[in-house]
N, C-alpha and C. Protein backbone atom coordinates (compact mmCIF):
# COMPACT_ATOMS: atom_id res chain seq x y z
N UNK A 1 -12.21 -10.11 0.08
CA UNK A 1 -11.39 -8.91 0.26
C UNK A 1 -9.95 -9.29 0.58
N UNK A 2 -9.48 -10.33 0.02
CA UNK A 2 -8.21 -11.38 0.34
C UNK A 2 -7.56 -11.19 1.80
N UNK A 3 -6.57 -10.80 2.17
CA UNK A 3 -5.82 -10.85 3.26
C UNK A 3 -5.23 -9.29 3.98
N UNK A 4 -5.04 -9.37 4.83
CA UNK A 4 -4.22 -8.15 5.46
C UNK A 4 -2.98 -8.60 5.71
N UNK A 5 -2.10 -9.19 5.25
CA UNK A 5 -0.99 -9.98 5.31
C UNK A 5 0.02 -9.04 4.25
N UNK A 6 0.91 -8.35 4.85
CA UNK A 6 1.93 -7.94 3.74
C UNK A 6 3.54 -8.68 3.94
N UNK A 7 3.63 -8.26 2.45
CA UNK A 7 5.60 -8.51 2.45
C UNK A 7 6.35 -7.71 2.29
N UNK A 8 7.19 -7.44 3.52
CA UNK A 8 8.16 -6.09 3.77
C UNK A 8 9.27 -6.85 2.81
N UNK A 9 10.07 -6.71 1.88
CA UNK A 9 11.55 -6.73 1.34
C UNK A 9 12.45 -6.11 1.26
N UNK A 10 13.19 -5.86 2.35
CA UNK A 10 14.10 -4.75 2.66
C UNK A 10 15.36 -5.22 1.72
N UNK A 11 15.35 -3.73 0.87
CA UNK A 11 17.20 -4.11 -0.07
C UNK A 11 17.01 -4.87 -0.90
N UNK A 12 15.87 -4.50 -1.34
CA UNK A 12 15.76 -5.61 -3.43
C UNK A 12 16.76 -4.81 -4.17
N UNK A 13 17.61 -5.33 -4.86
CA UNK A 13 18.38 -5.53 -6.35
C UNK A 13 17.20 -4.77 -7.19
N UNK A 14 17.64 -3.70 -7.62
CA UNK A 14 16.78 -3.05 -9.30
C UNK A 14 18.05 -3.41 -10.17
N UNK A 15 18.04 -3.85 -10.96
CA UNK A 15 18.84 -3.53 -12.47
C UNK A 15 18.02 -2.86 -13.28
N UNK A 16 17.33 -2.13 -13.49
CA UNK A 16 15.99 -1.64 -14.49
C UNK A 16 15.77 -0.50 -14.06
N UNK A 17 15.32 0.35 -15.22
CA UNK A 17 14.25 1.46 -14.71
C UNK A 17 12.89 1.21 -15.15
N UNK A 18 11.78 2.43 -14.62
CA UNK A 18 10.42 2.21 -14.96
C UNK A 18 10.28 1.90 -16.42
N UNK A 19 11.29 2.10 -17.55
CA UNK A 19 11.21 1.71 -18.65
C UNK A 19 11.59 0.56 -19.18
N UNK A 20 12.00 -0.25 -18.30
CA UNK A 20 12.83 -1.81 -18.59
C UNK A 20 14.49 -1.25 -19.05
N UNK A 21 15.03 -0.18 -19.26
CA UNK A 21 16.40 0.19 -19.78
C UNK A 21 17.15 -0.47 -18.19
N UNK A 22 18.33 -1.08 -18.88
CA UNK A 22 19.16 -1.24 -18.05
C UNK A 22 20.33 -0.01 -17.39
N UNK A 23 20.23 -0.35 -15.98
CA UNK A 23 20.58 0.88 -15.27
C UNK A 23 22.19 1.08 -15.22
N UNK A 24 23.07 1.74 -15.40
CA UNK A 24 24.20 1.56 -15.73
C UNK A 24 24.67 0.79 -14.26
N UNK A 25 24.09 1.71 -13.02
CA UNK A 25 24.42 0.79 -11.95
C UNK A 25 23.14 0.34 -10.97
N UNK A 26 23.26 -1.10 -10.19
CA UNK A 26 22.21 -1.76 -9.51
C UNK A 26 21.73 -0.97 -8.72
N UNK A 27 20.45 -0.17 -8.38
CA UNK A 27 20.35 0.34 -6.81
C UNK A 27 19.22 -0.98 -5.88
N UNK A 28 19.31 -0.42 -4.73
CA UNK A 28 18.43 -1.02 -3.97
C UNK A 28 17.46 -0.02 -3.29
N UNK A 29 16.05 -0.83 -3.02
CA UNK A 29 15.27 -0.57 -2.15
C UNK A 29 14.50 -1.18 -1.84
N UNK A 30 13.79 -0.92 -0.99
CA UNK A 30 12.45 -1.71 0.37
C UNK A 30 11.56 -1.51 -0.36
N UNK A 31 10.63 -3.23 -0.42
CA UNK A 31 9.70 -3.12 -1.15
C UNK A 31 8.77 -3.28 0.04
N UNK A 32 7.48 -2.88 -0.48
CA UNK A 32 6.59 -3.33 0.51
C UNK A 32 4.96 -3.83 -0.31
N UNK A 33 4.43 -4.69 0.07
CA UNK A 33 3.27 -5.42 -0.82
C UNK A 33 2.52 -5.36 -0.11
N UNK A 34 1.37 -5.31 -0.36
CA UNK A 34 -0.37 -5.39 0.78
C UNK A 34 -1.37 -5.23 -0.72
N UNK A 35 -2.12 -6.46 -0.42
CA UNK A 35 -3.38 -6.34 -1.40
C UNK A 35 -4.46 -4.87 -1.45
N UNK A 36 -4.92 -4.40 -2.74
CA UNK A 36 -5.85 -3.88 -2.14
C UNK A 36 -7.17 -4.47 -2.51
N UNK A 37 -8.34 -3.80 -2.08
CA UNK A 37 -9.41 -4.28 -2.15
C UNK A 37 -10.21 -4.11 -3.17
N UNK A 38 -10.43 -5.15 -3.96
CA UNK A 38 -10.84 -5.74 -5.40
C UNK A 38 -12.41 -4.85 -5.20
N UNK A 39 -12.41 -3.40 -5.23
CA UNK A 39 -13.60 -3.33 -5.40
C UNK A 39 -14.69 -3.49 -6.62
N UNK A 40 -14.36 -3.89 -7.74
CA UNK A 40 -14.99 -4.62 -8.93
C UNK A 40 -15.93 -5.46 -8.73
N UNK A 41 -15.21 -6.41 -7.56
CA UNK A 41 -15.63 -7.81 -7.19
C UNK A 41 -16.17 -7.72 -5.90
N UNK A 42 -16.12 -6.75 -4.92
CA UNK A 42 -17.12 -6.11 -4.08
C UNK A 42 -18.46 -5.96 -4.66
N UNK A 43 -18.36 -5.28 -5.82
CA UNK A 43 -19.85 -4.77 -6.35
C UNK A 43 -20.50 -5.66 -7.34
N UNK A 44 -19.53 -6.21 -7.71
CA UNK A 44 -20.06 -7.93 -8.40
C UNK A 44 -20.66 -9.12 -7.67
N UNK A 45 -20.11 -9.06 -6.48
CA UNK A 45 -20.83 -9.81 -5.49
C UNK A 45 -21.78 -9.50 -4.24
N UNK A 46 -21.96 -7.78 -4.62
CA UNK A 46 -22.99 -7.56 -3.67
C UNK A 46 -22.33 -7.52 -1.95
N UNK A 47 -21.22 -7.42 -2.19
CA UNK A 47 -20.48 -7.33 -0.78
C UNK A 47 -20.61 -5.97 -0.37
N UNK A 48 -20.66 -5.59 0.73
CA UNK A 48 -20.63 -4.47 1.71
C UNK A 48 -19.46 -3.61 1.20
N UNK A 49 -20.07 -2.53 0.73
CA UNK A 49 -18.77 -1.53 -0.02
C UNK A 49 -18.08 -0.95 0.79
N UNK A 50 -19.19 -0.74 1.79
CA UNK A 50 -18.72 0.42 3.25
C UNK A 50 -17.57 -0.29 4.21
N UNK A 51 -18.55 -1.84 4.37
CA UNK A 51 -17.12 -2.24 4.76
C UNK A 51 -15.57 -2.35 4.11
N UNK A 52 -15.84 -2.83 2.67
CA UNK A 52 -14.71 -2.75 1.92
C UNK A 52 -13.68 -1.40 1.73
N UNK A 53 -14.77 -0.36 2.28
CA UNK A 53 -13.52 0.86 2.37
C UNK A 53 -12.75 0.71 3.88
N UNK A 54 -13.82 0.44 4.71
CA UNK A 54 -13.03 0.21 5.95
C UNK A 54 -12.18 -0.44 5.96
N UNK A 55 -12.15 -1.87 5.52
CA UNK A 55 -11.30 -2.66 5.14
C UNK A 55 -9.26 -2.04 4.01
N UNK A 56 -10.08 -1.30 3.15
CA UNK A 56 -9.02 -0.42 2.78
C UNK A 56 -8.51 0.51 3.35
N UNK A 57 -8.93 1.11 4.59
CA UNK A 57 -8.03 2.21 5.05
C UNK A 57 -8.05 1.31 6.11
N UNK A 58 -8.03 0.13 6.85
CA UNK A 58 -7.52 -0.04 7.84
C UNK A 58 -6.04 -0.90 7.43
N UNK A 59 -5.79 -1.46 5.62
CA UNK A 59 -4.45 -1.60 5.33
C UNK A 59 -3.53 -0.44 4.62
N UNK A 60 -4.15 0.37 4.62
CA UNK A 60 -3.46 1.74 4.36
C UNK A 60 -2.82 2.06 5.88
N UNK A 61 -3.78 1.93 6.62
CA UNK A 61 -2.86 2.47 8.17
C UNK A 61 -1.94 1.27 8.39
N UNK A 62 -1.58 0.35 7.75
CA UNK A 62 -1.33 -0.82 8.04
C UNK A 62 0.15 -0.94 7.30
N UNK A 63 0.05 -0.33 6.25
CA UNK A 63 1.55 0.11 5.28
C UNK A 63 1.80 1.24 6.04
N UNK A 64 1.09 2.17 6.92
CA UNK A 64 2.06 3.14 7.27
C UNK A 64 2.67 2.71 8.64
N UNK A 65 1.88 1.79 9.29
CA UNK A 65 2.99 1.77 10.40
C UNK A 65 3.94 0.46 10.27
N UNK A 66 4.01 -0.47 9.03
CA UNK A 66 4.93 -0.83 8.72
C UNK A 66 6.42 -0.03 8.44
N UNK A 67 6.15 1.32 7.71
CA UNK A 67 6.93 2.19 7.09
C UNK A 67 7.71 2.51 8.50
N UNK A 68 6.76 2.97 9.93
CA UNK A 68 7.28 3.49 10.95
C UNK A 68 8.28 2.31 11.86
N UNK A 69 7.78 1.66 11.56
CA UNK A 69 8.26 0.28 12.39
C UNK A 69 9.38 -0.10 11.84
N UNK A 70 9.67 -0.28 10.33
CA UNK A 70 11.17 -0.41 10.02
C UNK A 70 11.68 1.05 9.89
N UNK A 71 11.43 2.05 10.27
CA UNK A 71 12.17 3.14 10.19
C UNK A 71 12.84 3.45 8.67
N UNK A 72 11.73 3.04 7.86
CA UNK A 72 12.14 3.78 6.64
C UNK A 72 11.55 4.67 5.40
N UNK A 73 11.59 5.11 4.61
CA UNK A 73 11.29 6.41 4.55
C UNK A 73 9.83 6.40 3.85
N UNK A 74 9.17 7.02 3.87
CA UNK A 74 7.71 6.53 3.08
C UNK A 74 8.14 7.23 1.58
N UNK A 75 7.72 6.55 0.39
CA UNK A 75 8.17 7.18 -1.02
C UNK A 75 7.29 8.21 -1.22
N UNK A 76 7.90 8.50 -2.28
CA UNK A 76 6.97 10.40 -2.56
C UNK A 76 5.52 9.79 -3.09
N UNK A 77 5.80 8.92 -3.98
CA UNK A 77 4.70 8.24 -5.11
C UNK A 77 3.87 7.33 -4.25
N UNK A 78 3.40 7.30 -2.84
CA UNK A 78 3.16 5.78 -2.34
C UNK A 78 1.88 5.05 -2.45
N UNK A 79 1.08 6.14 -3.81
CA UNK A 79 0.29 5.63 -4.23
C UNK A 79 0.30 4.24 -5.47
N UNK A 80 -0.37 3.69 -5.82
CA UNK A 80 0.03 2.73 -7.25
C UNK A 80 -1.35 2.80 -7.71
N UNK A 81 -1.17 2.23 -8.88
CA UNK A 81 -2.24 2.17 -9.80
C UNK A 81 -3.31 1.63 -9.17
N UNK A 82 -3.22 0.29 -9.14
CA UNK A 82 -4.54 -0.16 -8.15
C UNK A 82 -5.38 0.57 -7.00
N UNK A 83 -3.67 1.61 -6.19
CA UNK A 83 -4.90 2.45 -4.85
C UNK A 83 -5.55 3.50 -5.87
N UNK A 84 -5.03 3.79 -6.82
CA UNK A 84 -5.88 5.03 -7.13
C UNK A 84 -7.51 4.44 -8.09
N UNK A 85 -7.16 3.24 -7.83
CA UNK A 85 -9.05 3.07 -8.21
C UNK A 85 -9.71 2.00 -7.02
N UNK A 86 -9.21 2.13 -5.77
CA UNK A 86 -9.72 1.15 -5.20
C UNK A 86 -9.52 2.10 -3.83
N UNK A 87 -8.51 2.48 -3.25
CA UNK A 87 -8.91 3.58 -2.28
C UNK A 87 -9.75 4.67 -2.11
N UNK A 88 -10.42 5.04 -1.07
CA UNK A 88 -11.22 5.92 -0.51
C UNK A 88 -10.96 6.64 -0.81
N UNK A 89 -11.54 8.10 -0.99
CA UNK A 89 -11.27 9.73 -1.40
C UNK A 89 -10.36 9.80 -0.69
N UNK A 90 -9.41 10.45 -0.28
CA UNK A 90 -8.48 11.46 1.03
C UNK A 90 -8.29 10.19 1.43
N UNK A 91 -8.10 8.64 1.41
CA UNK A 91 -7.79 7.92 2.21
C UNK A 91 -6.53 7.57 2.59
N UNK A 92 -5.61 8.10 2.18
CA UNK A 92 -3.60 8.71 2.77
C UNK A 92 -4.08 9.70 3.72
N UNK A 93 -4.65 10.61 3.47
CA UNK A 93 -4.63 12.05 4.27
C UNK A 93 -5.57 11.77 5.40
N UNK A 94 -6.58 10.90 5.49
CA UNK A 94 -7.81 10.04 6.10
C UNK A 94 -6.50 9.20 7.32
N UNK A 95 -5.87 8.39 6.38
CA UNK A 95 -5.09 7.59 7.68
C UNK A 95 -4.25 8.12 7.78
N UNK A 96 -3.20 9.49 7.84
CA UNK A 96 -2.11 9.83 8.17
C UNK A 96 -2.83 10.92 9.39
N UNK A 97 -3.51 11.38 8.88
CA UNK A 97 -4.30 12.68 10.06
C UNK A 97 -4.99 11.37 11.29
N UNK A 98 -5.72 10.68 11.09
CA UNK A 98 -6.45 9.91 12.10
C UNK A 98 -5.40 10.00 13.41
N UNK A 99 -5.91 9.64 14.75
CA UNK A 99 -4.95 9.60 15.61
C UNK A 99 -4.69 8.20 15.63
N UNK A 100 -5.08 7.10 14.41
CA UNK A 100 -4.50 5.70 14.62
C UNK A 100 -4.11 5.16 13.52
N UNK A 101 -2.97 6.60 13.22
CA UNK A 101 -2.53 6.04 12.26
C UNK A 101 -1.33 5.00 11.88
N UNK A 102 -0.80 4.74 13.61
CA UNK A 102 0.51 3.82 13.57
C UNK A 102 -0.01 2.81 14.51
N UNK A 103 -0.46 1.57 14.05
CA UNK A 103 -0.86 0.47 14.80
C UNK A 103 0.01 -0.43 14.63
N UNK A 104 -0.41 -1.36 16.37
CA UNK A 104 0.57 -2.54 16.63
C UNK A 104 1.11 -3.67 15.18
N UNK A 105 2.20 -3.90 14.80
CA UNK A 105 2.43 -4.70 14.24
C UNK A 105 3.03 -5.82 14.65
């Protein structure tokens, strides 16, 4: 279920848009990275699914109190391709409602 280890990059350089077109001008923004959980390879190896969701919403609460901790803004989209086949049902609305949803970093 690899790591709970993320990389905050505050103020990356875009020259690009989502289409590869070059942007007339550079913007910046905060990236933020956290694995999610390869559930493919959960069920390929007979690993504990239940845990593997736990495991996914406890780095979902884990990007959000990164977000709180640098004080910056959570994106509209802050889903990606990968959470939407590897996260829990409601698991944004699961860790934003919980009362733990901003843990020690």
């Amino acid at each position: 279920m690899y790591t709970n280890h993320a990389i905050y990059s505050p103020q990356v350089v875009f020259f690009r848009d989502a289409k590869f077109t070059l942007l007339e001008y550079p913007v910046t923004a905060s990236v933020l990275t956290l694995p999610v959980v390869n559930m493919g390879q959960v069920v390929l190896k007979s690993e504990d699914i239940q845990e593997a969701k736990h495991v996914m919403k406890e780095r979902m609460r884990l990007c959000l109190a990164i977000f709180a901790h640098t004080n910056i803004a959570i994106p509209f989209d802050i889903n990606t391709y990968a959470c939407r086949i590897s996260c829990p049902p409601n698991g944004w609305n699961d860790s934003i409602l919980s009362g733990n949803a901003i843990i020690n970093i």
